[in-house]
N, C-alpha and C. Protein backbone atom coordinates (compact mmCIF):
# COMPACT_ATOMS: atom_id res chain seq x y z
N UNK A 1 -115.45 39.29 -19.57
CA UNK A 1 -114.41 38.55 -20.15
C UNK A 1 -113.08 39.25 -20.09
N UNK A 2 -113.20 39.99 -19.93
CA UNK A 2 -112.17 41.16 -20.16
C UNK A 2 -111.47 41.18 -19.15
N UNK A 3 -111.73 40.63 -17.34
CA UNK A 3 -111.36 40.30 -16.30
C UNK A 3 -110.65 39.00 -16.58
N UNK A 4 -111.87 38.47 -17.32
CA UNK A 4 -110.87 36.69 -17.69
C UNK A 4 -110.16 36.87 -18.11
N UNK A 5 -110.29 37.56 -19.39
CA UNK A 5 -108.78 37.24 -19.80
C UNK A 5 -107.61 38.14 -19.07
N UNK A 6 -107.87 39.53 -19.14
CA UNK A 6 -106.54 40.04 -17.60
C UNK A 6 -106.25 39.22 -16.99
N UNK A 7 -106.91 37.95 -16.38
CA UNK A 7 -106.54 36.92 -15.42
C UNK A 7 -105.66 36.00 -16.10
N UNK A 8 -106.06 36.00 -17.05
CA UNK A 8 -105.32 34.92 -17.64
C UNK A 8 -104.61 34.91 -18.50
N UNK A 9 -104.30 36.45 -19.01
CA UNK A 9 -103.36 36.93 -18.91
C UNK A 9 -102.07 37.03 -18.61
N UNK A 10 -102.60 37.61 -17.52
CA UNK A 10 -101.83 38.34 -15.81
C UNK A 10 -100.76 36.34 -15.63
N UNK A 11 -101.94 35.77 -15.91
CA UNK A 11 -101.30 34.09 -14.66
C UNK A 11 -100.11 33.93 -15.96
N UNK A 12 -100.71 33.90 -17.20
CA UNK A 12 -99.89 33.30 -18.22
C UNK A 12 -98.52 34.48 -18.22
N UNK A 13 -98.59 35.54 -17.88
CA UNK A 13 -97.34 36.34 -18.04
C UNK A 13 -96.64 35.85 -16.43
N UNK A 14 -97.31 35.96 -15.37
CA UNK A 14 -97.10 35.22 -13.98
C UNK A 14 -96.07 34.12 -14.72
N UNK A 15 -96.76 32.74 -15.00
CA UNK A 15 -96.07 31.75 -14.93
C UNK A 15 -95.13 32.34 -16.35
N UNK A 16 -95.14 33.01 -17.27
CA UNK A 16 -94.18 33.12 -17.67
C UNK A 16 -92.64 33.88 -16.92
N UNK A 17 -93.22 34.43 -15.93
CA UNK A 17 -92.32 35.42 -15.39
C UNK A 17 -91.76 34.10 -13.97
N UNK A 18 -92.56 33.48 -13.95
CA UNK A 18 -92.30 32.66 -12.94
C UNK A 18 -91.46 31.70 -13.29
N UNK A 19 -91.45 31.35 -14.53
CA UNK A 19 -90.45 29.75 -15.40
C UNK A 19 -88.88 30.84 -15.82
N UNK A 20 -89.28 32.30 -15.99
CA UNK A 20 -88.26 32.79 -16.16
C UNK A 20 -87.27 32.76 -15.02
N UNK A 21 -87.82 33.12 -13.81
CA UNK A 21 -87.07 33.62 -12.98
C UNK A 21 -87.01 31.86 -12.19
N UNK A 22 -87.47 30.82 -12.23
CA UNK A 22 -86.97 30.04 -12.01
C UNK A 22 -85.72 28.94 -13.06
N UNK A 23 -86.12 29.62 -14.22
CA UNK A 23 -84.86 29.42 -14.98
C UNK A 23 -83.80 30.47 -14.34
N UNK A 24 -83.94 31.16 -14.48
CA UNK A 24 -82.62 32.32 -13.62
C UNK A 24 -81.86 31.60 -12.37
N UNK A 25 -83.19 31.12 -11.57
CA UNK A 25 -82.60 30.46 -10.59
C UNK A 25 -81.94 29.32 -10.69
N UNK A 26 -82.63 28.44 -11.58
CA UNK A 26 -81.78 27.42 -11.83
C UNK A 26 -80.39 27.43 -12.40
N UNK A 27 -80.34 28.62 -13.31
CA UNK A 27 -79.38 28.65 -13.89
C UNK A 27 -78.38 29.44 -12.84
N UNK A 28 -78.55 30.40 -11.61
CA UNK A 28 -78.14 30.41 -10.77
C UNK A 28 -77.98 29.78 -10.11
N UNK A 29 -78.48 28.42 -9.95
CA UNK A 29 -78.27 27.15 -8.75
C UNK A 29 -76.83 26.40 -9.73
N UNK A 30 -77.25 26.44 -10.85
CA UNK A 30 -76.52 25.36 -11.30
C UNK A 30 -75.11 26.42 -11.34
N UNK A 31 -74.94 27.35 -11.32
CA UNK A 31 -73.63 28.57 -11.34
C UNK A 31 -72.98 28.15 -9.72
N UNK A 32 -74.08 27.85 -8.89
CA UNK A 32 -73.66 28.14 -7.74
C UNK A 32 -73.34 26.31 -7.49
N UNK A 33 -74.02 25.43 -7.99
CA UNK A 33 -73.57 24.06 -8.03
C UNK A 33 -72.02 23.94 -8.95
N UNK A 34 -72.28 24.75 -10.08
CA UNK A 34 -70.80 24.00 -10.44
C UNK A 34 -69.62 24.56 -10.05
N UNK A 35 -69.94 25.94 -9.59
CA UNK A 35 -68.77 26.61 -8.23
C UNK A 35 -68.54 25.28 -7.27
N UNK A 36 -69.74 25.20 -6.82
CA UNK A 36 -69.35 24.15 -5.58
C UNK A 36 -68.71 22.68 -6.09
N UNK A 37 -69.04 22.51 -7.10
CA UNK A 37 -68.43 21.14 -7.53
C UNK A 37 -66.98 21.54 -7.97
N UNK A 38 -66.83 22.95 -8.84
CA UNK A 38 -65.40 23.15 -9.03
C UNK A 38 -64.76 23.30 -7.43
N UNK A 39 -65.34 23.61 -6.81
CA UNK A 39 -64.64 23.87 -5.70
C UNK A 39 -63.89 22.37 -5.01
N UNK A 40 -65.36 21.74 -4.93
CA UNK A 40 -65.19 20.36 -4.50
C UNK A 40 -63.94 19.34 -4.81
N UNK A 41 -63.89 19.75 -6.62
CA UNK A 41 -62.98 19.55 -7.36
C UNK A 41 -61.23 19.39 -6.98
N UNK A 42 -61.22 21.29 -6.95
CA UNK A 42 -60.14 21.63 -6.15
C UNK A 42 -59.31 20.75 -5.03
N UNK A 43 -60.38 21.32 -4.33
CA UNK A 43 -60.31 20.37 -2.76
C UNK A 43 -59.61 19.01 -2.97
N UNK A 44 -60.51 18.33 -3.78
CA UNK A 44 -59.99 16.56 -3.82
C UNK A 44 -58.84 16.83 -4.73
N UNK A 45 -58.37 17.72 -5.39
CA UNK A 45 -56.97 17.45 -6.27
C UNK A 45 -56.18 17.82 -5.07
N UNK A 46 -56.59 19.27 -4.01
CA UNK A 46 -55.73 19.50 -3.46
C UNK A 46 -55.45 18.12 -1.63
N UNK A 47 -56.72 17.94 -1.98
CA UNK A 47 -56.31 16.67 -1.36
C UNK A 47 -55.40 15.42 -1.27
N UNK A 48 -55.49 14.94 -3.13
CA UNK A 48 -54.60 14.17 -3.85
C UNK A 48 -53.30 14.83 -3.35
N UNK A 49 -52.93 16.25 -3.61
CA UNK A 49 -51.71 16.38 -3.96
C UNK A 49 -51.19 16.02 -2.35
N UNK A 50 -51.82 16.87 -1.53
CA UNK A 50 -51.37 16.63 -0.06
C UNK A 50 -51.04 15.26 0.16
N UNK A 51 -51.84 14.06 -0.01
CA UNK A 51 -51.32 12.80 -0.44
C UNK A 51 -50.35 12.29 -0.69
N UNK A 52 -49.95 12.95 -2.31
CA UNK A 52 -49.31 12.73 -3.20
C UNK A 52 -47.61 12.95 -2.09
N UNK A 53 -47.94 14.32 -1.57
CA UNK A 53 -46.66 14.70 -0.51
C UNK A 53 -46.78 14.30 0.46
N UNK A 54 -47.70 13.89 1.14
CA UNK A 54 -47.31 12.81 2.24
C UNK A 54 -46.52 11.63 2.00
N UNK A 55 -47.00 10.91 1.06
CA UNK A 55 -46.18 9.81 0.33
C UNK A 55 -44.97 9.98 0.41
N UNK A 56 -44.68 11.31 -0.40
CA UNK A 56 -43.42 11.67 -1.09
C UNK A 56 -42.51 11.63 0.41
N UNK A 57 -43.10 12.48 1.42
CA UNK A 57 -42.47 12.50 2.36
C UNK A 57 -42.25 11.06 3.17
N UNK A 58 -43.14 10.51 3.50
CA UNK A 58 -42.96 9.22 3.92
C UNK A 58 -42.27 7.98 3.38
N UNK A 59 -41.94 8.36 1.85
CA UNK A 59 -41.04 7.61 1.54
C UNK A 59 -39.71 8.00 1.13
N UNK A 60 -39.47 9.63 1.75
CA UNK A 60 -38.12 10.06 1.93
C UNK A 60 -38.05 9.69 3.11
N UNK A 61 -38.32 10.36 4.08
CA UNK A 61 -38.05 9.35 5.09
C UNK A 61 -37.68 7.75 5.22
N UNK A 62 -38.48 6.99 4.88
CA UNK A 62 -37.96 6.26 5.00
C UNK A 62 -36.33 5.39 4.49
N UNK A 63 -36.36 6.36 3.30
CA UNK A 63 -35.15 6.34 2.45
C UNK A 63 -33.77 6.55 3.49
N UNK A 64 -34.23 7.91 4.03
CA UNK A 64 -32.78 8.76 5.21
C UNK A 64 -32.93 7.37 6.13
N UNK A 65 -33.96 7.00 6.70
CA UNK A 65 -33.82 5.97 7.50
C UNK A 65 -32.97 4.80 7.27
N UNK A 66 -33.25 3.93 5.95
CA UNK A 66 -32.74 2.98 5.55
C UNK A 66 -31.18 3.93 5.73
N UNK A 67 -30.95 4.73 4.79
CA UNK A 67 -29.21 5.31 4.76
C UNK A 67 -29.10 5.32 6.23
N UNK A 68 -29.54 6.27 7.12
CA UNK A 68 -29.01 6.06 8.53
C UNK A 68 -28.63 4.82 8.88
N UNK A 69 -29.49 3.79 8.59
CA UNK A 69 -29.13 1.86 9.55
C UNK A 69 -27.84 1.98 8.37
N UNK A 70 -27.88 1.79 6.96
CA UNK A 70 -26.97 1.42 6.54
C UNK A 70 -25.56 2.56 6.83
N UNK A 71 -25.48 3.47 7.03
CA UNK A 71 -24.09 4.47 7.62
C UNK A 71 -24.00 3.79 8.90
N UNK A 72 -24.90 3.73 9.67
CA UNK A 72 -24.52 2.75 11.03
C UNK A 72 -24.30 1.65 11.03
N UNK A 73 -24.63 0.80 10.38
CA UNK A 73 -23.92 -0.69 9.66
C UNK A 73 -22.78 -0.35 8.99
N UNK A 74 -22.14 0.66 8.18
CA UNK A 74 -20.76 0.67 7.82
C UNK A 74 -20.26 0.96 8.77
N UNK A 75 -20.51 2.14 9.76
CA UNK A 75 -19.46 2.41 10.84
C UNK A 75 -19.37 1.64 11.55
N UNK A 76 -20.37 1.04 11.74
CA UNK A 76 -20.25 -0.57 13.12
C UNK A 76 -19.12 -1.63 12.52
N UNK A 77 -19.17 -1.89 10.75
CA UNK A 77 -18.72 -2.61 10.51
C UNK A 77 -16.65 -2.19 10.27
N UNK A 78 -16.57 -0.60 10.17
CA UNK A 78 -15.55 -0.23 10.44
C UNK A 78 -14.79 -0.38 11.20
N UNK A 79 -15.74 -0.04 12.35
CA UNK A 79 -15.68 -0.10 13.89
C UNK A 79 -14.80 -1.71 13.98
N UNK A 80 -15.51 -2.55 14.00
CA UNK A 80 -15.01 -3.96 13.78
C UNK A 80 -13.66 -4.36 13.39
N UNK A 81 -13.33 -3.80 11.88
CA UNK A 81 -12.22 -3.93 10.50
C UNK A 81 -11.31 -3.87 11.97
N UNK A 82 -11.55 -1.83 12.08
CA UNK A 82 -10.52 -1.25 13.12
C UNK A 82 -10.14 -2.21 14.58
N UNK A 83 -11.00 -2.68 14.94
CA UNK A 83 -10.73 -3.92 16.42
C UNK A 83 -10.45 -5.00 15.80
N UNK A 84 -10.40 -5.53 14.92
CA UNK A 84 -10.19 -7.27 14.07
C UNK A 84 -8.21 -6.34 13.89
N UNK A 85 -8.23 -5.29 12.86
CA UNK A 85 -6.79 -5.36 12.54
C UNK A 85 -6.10 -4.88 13.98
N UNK A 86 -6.65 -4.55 15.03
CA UNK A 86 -5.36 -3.87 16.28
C UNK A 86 -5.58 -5.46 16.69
N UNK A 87 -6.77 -6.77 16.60
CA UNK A 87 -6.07 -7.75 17.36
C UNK A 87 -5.30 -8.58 16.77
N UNK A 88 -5.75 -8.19 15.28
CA UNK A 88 -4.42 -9.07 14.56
C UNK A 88 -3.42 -8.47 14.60
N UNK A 89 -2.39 -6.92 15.11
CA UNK A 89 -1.54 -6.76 15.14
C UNK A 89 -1.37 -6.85 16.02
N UNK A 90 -2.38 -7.08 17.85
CA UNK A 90 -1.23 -7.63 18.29
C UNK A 90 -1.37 -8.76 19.01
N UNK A 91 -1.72 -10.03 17.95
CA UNK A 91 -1.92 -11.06 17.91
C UNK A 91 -0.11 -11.46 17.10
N UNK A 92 -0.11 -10.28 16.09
CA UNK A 92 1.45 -10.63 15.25
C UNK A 92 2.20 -9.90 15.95
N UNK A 93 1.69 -9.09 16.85
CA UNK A 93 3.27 -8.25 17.98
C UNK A 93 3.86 -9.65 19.08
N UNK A 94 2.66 -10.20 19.67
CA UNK A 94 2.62 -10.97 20.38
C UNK A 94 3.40 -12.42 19.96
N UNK A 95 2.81 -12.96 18.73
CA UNK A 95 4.10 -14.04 17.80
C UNK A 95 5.28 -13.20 17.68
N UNK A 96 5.54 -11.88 17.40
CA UNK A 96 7.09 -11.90 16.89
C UNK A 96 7.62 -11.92 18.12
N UNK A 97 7.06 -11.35 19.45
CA UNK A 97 7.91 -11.09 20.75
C UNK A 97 7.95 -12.76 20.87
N UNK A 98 6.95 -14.05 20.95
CA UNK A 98 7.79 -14.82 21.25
C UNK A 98 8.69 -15.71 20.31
N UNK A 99 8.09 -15.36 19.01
CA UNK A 99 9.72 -15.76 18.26
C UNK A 99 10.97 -15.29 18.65
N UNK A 100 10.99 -14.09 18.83
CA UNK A 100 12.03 -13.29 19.59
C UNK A 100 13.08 -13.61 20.45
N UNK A 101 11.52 -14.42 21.64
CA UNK A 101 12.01 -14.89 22.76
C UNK A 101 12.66 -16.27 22.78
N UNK A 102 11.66 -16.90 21.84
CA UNK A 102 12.05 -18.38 20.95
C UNK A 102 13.94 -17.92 20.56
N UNK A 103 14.01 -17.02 19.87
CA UNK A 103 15.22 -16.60 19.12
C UNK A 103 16.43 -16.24 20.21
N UNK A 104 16.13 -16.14 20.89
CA UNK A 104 16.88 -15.48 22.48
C UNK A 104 17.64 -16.71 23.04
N UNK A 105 16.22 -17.57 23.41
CA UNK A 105 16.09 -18.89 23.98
C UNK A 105 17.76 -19.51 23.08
N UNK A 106 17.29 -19.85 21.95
CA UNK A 106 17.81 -20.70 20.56
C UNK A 106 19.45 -19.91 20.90
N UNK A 107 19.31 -18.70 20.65
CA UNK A 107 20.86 -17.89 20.57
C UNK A 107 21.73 -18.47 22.10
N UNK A 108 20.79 -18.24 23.35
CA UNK A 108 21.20 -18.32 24.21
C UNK A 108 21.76 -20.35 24.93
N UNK A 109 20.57 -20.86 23.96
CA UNK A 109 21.29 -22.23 24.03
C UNK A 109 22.78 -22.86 23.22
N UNK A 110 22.53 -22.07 22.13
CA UNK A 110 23.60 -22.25 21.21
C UNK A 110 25.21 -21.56 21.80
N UNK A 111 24.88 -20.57 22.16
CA UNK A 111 25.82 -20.12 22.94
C UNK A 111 26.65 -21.06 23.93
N UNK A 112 25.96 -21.70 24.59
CA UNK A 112 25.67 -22.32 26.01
C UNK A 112 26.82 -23.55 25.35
N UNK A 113 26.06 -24.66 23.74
CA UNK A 113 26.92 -25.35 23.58
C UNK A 113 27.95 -25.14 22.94
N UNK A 114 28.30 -23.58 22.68
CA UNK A 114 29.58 -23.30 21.48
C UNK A 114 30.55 -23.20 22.97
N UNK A 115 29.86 -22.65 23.95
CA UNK A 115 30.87 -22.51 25.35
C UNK A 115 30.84 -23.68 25.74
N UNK A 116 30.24 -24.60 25.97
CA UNK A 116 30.73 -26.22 25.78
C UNK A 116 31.54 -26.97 25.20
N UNK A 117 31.59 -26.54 24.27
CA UNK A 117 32.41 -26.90 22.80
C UNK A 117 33.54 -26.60 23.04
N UNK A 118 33.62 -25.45 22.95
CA UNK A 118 34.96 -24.59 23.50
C UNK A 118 35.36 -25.25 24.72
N UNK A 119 34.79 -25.32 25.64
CA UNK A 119 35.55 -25.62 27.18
C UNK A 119 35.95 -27.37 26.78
N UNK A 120 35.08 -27.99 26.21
CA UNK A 120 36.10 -29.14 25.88
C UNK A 120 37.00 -29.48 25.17
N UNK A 121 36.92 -28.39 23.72
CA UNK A 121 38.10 -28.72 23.15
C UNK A 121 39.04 -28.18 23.68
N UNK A 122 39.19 -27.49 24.49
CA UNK A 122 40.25 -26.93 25.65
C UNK A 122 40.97 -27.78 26.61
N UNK A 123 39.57 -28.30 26.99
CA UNK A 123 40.35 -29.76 27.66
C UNK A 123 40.87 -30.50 26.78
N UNK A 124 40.29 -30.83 25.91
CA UNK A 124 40.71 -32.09 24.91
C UNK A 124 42.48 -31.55 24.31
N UNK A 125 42.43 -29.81 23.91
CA UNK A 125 43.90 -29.80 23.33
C UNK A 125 44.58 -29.86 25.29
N UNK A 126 44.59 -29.33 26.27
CA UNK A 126 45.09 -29.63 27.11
C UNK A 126 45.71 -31.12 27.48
N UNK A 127 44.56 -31.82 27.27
CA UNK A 127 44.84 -33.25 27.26
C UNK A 127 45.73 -33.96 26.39
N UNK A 128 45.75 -33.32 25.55
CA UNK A 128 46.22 -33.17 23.93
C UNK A 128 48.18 -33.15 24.02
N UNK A 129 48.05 -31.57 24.69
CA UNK A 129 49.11 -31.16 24.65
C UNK A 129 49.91 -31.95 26.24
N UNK A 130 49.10 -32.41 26.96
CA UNK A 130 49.74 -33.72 28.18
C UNK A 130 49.87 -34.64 27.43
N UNK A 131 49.27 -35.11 26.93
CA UNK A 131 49.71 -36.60 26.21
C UNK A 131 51.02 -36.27 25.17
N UNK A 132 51.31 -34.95 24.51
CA UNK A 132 52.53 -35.24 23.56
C UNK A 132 53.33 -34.92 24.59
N UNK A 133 53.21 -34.14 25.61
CA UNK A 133 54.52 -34.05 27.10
C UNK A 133 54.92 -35.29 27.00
N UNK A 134 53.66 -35.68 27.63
CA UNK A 134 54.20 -37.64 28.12
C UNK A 134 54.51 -37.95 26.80
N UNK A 135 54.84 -38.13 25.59
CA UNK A 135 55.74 -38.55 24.47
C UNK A 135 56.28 -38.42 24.48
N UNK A 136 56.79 -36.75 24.63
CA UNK A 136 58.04 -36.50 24.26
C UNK A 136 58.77 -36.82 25.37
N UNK A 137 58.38 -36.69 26.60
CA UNK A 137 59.21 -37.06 28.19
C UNK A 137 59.44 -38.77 27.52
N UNK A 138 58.75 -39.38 27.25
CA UNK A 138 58.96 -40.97 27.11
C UNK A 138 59.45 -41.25 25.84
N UNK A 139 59.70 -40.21 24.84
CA UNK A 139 60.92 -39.90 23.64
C UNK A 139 62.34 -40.19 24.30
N UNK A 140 62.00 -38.91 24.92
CA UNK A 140 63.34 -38.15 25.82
C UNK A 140 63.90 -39.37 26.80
N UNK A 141 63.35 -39.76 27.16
CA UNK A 141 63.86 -40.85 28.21
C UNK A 141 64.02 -42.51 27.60
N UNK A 142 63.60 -42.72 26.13
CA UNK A 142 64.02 -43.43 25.29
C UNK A 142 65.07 -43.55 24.73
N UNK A 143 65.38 -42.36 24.41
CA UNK A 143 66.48 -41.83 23.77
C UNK A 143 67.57 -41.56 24.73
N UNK A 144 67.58 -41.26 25.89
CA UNK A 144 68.49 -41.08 26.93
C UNK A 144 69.02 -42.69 27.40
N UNK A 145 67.97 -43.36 27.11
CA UNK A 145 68.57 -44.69 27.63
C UNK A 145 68.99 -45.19 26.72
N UNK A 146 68.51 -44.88 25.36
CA UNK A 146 69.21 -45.86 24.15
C UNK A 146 70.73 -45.11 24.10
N UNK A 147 70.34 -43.53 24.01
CA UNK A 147 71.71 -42.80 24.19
C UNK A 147 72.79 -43.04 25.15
N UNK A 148 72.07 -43.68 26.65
CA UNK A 148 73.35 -43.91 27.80
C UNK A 148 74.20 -45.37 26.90
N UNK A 149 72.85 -46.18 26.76
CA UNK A 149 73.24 -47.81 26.27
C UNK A 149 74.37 -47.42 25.02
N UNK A 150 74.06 -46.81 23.91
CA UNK A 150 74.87 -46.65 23.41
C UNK A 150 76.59 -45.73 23.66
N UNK A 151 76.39 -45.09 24.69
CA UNK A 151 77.74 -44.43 24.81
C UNK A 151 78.18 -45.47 25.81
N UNK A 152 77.69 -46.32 26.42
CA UNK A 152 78.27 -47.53 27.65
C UNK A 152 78.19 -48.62 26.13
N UNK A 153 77.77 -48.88 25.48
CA UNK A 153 78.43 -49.78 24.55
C UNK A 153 79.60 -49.85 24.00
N UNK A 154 79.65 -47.96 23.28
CA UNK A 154 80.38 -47.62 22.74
C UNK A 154 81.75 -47.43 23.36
N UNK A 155 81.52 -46.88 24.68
CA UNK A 155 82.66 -47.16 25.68
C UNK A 155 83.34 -48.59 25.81
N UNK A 156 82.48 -49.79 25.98
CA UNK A 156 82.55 -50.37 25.94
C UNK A 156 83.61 -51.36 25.14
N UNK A 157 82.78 -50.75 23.95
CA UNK A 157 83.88 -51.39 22.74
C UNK A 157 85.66 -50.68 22.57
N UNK A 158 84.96 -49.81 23.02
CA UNK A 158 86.55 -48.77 22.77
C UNK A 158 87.54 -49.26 23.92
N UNK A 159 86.75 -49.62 25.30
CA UNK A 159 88.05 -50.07 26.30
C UNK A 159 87.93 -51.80 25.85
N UNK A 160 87.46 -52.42 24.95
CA UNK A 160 87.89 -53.67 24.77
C UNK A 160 89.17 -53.44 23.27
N UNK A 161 88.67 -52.86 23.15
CA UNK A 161 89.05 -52.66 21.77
C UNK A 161 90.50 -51.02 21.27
N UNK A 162 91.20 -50.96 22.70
CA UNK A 162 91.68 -49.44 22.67
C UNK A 162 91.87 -48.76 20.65
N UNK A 163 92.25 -47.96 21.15
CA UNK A 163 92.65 -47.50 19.63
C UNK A 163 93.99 -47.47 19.67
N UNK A 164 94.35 -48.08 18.15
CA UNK A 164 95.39 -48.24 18.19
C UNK A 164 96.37 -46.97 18.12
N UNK A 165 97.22 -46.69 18.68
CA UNK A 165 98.18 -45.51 18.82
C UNK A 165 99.05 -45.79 17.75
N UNK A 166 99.14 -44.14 16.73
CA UNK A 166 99.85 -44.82 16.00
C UNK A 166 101.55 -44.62 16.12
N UNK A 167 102.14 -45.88 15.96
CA UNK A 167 103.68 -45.45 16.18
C UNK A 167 104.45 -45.32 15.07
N UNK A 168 104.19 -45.15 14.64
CA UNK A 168 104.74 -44.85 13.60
C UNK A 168 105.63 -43.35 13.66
């Protein structure tokens, strides 16, 4: 018996030594599992975060992008302002030169009838000053004949009529 029980014993300290050291192990598996799960852990946060900055990056980017179209939509639209105001100025260089020319035209017609104007009232006092000639010539020669008629009247009367001398 004394073998039996050494045996059984021996097995019962065995499986005690055996539940020990597979508790050890387990409790080493599970040391070495929750390493690996903390690890795992890690990983997927540091995964998230990589994520998290991809995002971040991909939606800075896209941000500079949008600003780039929109800085190139203001300068395009600058671009524009700057070609719209040089053709409206010289769309308004272009009206004032032919008002200008309009104004030239206008000065140069007006001119045209003030020298018209002028050259006829020139004629007209010329004509003016012929017609009081011919008055006064047909004054003058009115008067010369009323003047002869009257000194041949007056003669007239005087040799019908002598004066009397006085004797006195």
């Amino acid at each position: 018996m004394k073998v039996k029980v050494k045996v059984i014993v021996k097995l019962q300290t065995e499986k005690k030594t055996d539940r020990k050291n597979k508790e050890k192990l387990k409790r080493k598996h599970s040391k070495v599992d929750l390493e690996e799960k903390r690890i795992k852990k890690e990983e997927k946060k540091k995964e998230k975060e990589n994520e998290k900055e991809k995002e971040k990056n991909r939606k800075k980017e896209e941000k500079n992008e949008k600003d780039e179209q929109k800085e190139k939509k203001e300068k395009q639209q600058k671009k524009e302002k700057v070609i719209d105001k040089e053709k409206d100025k010289e769309k308004e260089q272009k009206q004032n030169e032919q008002k200008k020319d309009k104004d030239k035209d206008k000065e140069k017609k007006k001119e045209k009838e003030n020298k018209k104007e002028k050259e006829n009232k020139k004629e007209k006092d010329e004509k003016d000053k012929e017609k009081e000639k011919e008055k006064k010539k047909e004054t003058e020669t009115e008067k010369e004949k009323h003047s002869t008629h009257t000194s041949i009247t007056s003669n007239q009367s005087v040799i019908a009529n002598p004066p009397a001398f006085n004797s006195e």
